[in-house]
Protein backbone atom coordinates (compact mmCIF):
# COMPACT_ATOMS: atom_id res chain seq x y z
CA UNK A 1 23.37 10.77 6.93
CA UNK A 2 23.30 11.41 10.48
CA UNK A 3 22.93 8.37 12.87
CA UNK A 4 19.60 10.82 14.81
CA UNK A 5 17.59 10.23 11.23
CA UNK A 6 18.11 6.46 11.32
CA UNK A 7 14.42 6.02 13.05
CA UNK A 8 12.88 8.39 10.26
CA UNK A 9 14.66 5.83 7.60
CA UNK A 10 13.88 2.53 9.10
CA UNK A 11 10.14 3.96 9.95
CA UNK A 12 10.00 4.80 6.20
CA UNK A 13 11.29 1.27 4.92
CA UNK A 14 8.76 -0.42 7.11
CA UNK A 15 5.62 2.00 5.48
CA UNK A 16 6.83 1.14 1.96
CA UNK A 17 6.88 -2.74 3.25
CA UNK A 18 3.77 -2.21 4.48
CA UNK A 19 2.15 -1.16 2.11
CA UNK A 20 3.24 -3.50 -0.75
CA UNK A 21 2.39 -6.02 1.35
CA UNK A 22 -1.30 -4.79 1.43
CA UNK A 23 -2.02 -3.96 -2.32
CA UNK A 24 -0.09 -7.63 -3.18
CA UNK A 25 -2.53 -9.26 -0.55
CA UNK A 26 -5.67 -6.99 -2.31
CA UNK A 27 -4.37 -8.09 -5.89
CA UNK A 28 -4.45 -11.85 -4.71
CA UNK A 29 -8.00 -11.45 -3.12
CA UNK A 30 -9.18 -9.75 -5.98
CA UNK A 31 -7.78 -11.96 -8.94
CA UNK A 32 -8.86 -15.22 -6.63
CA UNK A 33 -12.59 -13.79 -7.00
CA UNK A 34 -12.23 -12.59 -10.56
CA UNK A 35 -11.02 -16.48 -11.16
CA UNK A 36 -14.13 -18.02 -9.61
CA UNK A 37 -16.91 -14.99 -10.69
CA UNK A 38 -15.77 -13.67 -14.51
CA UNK A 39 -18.99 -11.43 -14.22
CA UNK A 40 -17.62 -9.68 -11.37
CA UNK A 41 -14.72 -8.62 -13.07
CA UNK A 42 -15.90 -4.81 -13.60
CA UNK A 43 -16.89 -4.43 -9.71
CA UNK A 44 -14.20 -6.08 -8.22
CA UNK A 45 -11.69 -4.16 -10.65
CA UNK A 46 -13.02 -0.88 -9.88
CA UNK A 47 -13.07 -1.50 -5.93
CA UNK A 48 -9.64 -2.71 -5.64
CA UNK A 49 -8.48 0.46 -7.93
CA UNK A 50 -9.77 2.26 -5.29
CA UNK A 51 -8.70 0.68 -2.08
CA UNK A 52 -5.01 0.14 -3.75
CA UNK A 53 -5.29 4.14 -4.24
CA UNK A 54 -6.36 4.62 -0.73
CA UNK A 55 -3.26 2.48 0.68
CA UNK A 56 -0.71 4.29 -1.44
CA UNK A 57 -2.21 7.43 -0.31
CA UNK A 58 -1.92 6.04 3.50
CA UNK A 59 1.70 5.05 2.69
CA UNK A 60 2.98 8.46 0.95
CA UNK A 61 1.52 10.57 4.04
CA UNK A 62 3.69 8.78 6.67
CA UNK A 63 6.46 8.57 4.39
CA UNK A 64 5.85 12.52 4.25
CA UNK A 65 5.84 12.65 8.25
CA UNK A 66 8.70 10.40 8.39
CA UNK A 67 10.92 12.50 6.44
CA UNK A 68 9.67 15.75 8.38
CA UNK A 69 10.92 14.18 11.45
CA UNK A 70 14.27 14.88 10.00
């Protein structure tokens, strides 16, 4: 590895950070309200399927364009 793709690497680290961070602070959100509203379970499951799908997808495109830059 070239020392000219170090940006693309750290760049990439700091997506993958990101975006664990995010879907660990969703899951904590989500099992908090799940904890104090069983009945919501179903809705509250579904929506943070979807959002936690919508960050990965976030995260995999600029990991994509990070390892373009290369």
């Amino acid at each position: 590895m070239e020392l000219g793709s170090l940006p693309a690497v750290i760049a990439s680290a700091a997506v993958v950070f990101a975006a664990a961070w995010g879907i660990s602070r969703l899951m904590k959100s989500a099992m908090d309200t799940i904890a104090r509203q069983p009945e919501t379970a179903d809705k509250v499951r579904m929506t943070l399927i979807v959002a936690a799908a919508l960050i990965e997808g976030v995260s995999l495109f600029a990991v994509a364009v990070c390892f373009m830059s290369l």
